[in-house]
C-alpha atoms as a PDB file:
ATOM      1  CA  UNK A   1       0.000   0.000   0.000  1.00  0.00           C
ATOM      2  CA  UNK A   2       1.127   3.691  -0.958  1.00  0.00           C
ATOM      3  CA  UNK A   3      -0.008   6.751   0.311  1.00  0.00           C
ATOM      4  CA  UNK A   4      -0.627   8.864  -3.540  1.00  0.00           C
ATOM      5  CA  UNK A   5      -0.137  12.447  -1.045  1.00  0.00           C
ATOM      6  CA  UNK A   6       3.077  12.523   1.096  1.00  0.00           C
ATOM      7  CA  UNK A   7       1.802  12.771   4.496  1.00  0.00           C
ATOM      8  CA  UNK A   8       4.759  14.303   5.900  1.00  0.00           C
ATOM      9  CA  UNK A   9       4.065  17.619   3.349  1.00  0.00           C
ATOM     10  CA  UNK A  10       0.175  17.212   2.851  1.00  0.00           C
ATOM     11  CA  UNK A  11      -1.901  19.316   4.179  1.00  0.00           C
ATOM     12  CA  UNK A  12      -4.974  16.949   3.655  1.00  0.00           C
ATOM     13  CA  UNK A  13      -6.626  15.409   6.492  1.00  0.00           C
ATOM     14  CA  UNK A  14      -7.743  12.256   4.647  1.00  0.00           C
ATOM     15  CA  UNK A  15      -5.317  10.775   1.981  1.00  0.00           C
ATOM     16  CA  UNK A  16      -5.677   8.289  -0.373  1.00  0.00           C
ATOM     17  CA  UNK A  17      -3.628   4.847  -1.450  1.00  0.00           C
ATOM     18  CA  UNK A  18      -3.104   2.621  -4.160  1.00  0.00           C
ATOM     19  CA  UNK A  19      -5.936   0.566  -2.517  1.00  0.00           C
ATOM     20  CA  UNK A  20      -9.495   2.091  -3.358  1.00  0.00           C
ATOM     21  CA  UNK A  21     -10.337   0.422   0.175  1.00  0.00           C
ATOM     22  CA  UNK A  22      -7.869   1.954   2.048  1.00  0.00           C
ATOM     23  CA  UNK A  23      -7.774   5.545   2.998  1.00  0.00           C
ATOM     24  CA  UNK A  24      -5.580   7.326   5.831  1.00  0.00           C
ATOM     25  CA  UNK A  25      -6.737   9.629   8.324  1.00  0.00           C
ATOM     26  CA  UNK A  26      -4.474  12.315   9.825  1.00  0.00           C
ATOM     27  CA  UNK A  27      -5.586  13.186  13.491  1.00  0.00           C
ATOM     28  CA  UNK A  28      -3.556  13.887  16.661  1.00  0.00           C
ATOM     29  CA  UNK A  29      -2.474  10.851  18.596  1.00  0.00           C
ATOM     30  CA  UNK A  30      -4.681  11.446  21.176  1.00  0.00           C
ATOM     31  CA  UNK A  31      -7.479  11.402  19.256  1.00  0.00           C
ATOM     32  CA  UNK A  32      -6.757   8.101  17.793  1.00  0.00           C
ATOM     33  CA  UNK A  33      -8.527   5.922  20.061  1.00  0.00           C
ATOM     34  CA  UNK A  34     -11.761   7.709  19.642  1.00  0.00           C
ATOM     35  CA  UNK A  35     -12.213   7.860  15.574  1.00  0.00           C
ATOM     36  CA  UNK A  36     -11.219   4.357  16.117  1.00  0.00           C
ATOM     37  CA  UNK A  37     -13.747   3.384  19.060  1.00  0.00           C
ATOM     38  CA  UNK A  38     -16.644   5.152  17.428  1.00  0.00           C
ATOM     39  CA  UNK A  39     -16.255   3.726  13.883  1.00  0.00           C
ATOM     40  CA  UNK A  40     -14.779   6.927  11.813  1.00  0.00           C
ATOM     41  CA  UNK A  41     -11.755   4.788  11.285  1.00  0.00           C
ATOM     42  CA  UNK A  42     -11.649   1.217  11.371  1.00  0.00           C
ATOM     43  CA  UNK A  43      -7.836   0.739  12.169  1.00  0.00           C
ATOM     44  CA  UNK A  44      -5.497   2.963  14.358  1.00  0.00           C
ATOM     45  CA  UNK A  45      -2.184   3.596  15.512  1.00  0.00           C
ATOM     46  CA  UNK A  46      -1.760   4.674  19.421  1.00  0.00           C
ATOM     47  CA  UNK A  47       0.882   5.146  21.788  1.00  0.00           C
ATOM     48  CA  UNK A  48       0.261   2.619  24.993  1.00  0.00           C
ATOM     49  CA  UNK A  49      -0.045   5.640  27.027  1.00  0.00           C
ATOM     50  CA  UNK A  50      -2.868   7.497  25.155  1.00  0.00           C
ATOM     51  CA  UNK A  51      -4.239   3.923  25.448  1.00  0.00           C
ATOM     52  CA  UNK A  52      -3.829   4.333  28.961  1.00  0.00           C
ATOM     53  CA  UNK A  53      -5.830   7.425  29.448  1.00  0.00           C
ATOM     54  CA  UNK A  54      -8.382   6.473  27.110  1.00  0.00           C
ATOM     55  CA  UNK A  55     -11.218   4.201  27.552  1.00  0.00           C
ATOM     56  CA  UNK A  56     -10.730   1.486  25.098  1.00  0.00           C
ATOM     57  CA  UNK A  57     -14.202  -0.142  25.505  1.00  0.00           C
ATOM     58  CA  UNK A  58     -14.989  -0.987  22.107  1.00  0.00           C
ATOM     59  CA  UNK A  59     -11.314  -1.633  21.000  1.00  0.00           C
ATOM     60  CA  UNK A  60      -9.432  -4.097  19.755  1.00  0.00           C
ATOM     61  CA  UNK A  61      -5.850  -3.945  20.831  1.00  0.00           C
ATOM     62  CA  UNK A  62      -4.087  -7.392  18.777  1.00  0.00           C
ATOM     63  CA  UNK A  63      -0.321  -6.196  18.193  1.00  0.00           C
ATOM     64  CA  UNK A  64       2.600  -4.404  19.838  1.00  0.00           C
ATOM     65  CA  UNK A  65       4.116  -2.923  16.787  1.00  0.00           C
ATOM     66  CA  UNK A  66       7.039  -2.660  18.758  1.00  0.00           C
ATOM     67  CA  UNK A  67       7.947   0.694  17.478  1.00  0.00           C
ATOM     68  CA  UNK A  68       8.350   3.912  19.429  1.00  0.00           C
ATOM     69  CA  UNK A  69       9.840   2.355  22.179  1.00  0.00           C
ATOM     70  CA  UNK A  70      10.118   4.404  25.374  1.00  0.00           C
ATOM     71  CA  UNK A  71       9.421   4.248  29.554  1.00  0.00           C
ATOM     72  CA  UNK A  72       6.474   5.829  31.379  1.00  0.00           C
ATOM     73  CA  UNK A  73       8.591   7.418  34.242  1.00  0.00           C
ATOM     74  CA  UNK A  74       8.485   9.562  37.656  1.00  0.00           C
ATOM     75  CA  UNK A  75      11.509  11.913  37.704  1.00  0.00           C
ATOM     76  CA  UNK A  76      12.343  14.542  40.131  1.00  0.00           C
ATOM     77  CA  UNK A  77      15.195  17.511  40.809  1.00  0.00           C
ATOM     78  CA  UNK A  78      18.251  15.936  41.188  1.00  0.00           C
ATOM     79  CA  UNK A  79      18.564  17.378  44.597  1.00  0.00           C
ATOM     80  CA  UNK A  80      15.007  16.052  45.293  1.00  0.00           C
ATOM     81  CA  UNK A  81      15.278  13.021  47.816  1.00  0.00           C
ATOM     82  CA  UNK A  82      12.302  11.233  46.250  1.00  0.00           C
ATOM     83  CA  UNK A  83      13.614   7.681  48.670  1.00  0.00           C
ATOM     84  CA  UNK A  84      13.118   9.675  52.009  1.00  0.00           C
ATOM     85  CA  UNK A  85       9.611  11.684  50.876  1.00  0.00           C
ATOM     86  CA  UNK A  86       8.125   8.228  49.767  1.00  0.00           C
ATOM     87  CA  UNK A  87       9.600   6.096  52.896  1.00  0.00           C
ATOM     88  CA  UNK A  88       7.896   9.613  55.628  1.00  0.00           C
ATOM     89  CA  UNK A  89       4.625   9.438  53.634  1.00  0.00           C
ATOM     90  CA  UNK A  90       4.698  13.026  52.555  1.00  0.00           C
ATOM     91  CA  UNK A  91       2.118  13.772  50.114  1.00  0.00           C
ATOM     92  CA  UNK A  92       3.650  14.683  46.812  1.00  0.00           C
ATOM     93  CA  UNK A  93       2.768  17.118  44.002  1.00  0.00           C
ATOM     94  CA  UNK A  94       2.910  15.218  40.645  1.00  0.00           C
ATOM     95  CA  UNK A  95       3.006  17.709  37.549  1.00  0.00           C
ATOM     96  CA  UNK A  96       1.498  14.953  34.020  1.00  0.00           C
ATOM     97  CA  UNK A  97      -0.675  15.122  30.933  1.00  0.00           C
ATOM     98  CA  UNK A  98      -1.128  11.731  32.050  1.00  0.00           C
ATOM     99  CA  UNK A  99      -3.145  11.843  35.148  1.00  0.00           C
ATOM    100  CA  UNK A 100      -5.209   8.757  35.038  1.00  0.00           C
ATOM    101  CA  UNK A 101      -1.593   6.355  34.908  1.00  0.00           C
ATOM    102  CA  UNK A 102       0.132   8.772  37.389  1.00  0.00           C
ATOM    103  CA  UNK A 103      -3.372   8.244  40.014  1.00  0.00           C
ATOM    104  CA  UNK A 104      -3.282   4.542  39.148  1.00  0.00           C
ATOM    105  CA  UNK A 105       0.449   4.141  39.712  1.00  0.00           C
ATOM    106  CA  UNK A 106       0.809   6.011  43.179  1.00  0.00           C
ATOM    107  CA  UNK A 107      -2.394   4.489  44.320  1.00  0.00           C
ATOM    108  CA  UNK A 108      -1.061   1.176  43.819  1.00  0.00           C
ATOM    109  CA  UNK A 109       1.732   2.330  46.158  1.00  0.00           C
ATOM    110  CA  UNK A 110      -0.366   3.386  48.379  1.00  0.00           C
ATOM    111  CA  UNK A 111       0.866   7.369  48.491  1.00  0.00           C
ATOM    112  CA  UNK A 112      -0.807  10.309  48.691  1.00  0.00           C
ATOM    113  CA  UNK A 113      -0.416  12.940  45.857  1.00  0.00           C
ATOM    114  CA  UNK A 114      -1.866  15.887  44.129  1.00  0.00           C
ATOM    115  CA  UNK A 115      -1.926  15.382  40.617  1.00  0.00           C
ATOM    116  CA  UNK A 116      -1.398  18.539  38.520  1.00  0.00           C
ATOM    117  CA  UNK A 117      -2.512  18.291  34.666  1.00  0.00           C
ATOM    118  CA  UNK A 118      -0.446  19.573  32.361  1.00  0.00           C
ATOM    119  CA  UNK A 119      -0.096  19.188  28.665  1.00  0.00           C
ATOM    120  CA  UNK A 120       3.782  20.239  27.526  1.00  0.00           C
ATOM    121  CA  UNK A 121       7.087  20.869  29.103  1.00  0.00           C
ATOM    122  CA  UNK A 122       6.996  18.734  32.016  1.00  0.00           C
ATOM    123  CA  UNK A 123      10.201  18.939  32.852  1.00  0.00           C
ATOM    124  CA  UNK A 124       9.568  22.743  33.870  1.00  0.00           C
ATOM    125  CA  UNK A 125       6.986  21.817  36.648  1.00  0.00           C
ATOM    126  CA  UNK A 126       9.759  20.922  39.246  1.00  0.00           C
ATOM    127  CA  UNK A 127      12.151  23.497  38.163  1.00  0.00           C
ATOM    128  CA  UNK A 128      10.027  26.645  39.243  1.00  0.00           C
ATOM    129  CA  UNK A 129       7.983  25.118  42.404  1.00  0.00           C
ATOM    130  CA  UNK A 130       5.409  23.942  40.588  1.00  0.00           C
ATOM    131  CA  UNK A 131       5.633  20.229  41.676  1.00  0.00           C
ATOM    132  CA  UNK A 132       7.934  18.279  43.767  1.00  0.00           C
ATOM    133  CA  UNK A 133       8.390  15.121  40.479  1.00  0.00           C
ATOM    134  CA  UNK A 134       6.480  14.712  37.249  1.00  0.00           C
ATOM    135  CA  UNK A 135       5.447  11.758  35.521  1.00  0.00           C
ATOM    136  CA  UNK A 136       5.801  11.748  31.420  1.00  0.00           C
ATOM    137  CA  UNK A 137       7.659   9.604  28.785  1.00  0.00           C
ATOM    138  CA  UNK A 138      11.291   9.017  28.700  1.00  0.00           C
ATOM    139  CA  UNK A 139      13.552   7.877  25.602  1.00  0.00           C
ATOM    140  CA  UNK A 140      17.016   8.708  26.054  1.00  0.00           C
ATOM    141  CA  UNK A 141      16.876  10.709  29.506  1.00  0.00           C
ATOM    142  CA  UNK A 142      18.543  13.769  27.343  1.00  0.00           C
ATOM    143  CA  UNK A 143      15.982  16.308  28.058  1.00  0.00           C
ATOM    144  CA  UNK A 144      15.812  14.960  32.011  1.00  0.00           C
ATOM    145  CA  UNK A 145      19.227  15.551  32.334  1.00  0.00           C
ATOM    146  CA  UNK A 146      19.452  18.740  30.496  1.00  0.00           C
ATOM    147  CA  UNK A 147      17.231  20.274  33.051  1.00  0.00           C
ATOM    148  CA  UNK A 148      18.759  18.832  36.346  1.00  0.00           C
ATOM    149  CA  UNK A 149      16.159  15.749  36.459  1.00  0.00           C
ATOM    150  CA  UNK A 150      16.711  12.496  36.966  1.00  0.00           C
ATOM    151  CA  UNK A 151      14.237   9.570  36.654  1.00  0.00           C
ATOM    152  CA  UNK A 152      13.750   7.846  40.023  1.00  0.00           C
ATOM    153  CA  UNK A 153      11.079   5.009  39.026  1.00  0.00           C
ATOM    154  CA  UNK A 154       9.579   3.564  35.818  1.00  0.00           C
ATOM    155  CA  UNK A 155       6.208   2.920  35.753  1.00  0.00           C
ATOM    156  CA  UNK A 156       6.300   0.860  33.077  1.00  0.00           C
ATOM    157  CA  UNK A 157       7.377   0.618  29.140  1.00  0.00           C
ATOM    158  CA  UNK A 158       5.876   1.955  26.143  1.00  0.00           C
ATOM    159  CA  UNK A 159       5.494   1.412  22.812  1.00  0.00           C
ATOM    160  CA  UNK A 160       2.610   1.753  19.402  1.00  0.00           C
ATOM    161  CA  UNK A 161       0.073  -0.843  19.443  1.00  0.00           C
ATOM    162  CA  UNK A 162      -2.292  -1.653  16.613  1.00  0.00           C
ATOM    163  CA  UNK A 163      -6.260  -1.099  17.205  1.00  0.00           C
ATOM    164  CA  UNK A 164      -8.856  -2.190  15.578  1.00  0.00           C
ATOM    165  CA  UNK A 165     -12.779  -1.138  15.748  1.00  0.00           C
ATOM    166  CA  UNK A 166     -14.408  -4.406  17.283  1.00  0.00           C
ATOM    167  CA  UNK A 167     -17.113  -3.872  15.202  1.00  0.00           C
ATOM    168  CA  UNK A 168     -15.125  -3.274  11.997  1.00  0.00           C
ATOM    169  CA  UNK A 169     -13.405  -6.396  12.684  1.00  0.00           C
ATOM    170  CA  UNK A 170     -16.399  -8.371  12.990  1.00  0.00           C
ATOM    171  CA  UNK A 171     -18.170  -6.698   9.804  1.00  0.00           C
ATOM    172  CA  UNK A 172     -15.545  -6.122   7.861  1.00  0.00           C
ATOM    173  CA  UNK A 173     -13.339  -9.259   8.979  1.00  0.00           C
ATOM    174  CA  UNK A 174     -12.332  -9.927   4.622  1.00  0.00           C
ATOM    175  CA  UNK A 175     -10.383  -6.638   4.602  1.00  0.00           C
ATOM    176  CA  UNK A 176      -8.990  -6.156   8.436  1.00  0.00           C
ATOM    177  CA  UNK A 177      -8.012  -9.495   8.897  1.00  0.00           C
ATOM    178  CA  UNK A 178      -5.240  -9.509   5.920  1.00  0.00           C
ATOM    179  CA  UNK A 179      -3.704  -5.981   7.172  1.00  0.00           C
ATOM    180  CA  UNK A 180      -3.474  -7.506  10.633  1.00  0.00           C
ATOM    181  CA  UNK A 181      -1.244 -10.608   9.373  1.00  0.00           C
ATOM    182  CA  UNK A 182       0.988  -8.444   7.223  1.00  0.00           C
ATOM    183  CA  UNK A 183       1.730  -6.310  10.032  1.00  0.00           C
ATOM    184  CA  UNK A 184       2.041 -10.292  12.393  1.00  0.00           C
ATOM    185  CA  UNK A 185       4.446 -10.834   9.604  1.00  0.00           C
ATOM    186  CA  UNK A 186       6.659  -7.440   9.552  1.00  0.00           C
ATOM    187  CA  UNK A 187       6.884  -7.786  13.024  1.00  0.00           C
ATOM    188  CA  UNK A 188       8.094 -11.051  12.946  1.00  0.00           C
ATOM    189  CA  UNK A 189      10.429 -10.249  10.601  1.00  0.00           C
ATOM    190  CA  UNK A 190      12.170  -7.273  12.806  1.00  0.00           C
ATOM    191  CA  UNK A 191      12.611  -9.905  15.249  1.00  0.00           C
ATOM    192  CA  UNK A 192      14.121 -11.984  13.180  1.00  0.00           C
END
C-alpha cells in the first residue's frame, strides 16, 4: 500500500492509497482511540499511554508494533530526595498530561499525591515550584538531564500498538483481517 499524497508535506486530512479500500486519516495521537472506538476509522495507531488514558471499551488492541519504544517514568530535581519523601509518607505534588496512569500508579503504592494536569514541558513543573516530580515519557533521559532531572522510578514501558474497531473487525473481517497478518508478519520479521 502507498499513500498517492506525502503525508509528511500534505496538508490533507484524509489521503488516499493505491488501494481504493484503504484511505488514511491524519488526526492527533490522542485522538486516535476515539475515531477508532466510534467507527470513523476502522484501524489505528496509538501510543500505549494514550491507550492508557483512554477508555478502550470498544477496542481491539491485537499487536505491539514494537515501534516507538520508550518508559512511562516519575523523575524529580536531582537534589530532590524522592527515597526519604516516599519512605515519611509526605504527600507529593505530581506535575502529568497523564493523570489517570500517574493516580493509578501512586495508588497502587499506596501514596498520597496531588496530581497537577499539564499538557507540555513537564520537565519545567519541578524546576520553578510547581511540583515536587512529574510523571511523562522518557527515551534517552537527554531532556531529564538537560534540566537537572533524573528519573527515580519507571512505571512501566511503552510502545505503538495496533487497534482495531471491534465492530469493523467483525463486519468487515475480509479486509482487516489480511492488514493484521501483514503487520504479524513485519513484526516477525524485525525480530528476526
Amino acid at each position: 500500500m502507498v499513500a498517492l499524497d506525502d503525508p509528511e508535506t500534505s496538508r490533507k486530512l484524509i489521503i488516499t492509497t493505491n488501494r481504493p479500500d484503504v484511505r488514511l486519516i491524519m488526526v492527533r495521537a490522542a485522538d486516535v482511540p476515539t475515531y477508532v472506538q466510534y467507527g470513523a476509522a476502522d484501524m489505528g495507531v496509538a501510543g500505549k499511554d494514550v491507550l492508557l488514558e483512554h477508555d478502550t471499551s470498544g477496542l481491539y488492541l491485537p499487536l505491539d508494533l514494537q515501534i516507538a519504544d520508550c518508559r512511562m517514568m516519575v523523575a524529580v530535581r536531582n537534589d530532590f530526595d524522592y527515597a526519604a519523601t516516599v519512605f515519611q509518607g509526605a504527600r507529593l505534588r505530581v506535575a502529568t498530561k497523564y493523570v489517570k496512569t500517574a493516580r493509578d500508579h501512586f495508588a497502587a503504592k499506596g501514596m498520597h499525591v496531588d496530581l497537577i494536569k499539564l499538557y507540555g514541558s513537564m520537565e519545567l513543573a519541578p524546576l520553578v515550584g510547581l511540583a515536587d516530580a512529574i510523571v511523562d515519557l522518557v527515551s534517552t533521559g537527554s531532556t531529564l538531564k538537560a534540566n537537572n532531572l533524573r528519573a527515580v522510578e519507571e512505571i512501566m514501558p511503552i510502545s505503538a500498538r495496533l487497534i482495531v474497531n471491534q465492530a469493523a473487525l467483525k463486519l468487515k473481517y475480509q479486509a482487516i483481517q489480511p492488514l493484521l497478518e501483514t503487520f504479524r508478519l513485519a513484526i516477525q520479521k524485525k525480530n528476526g
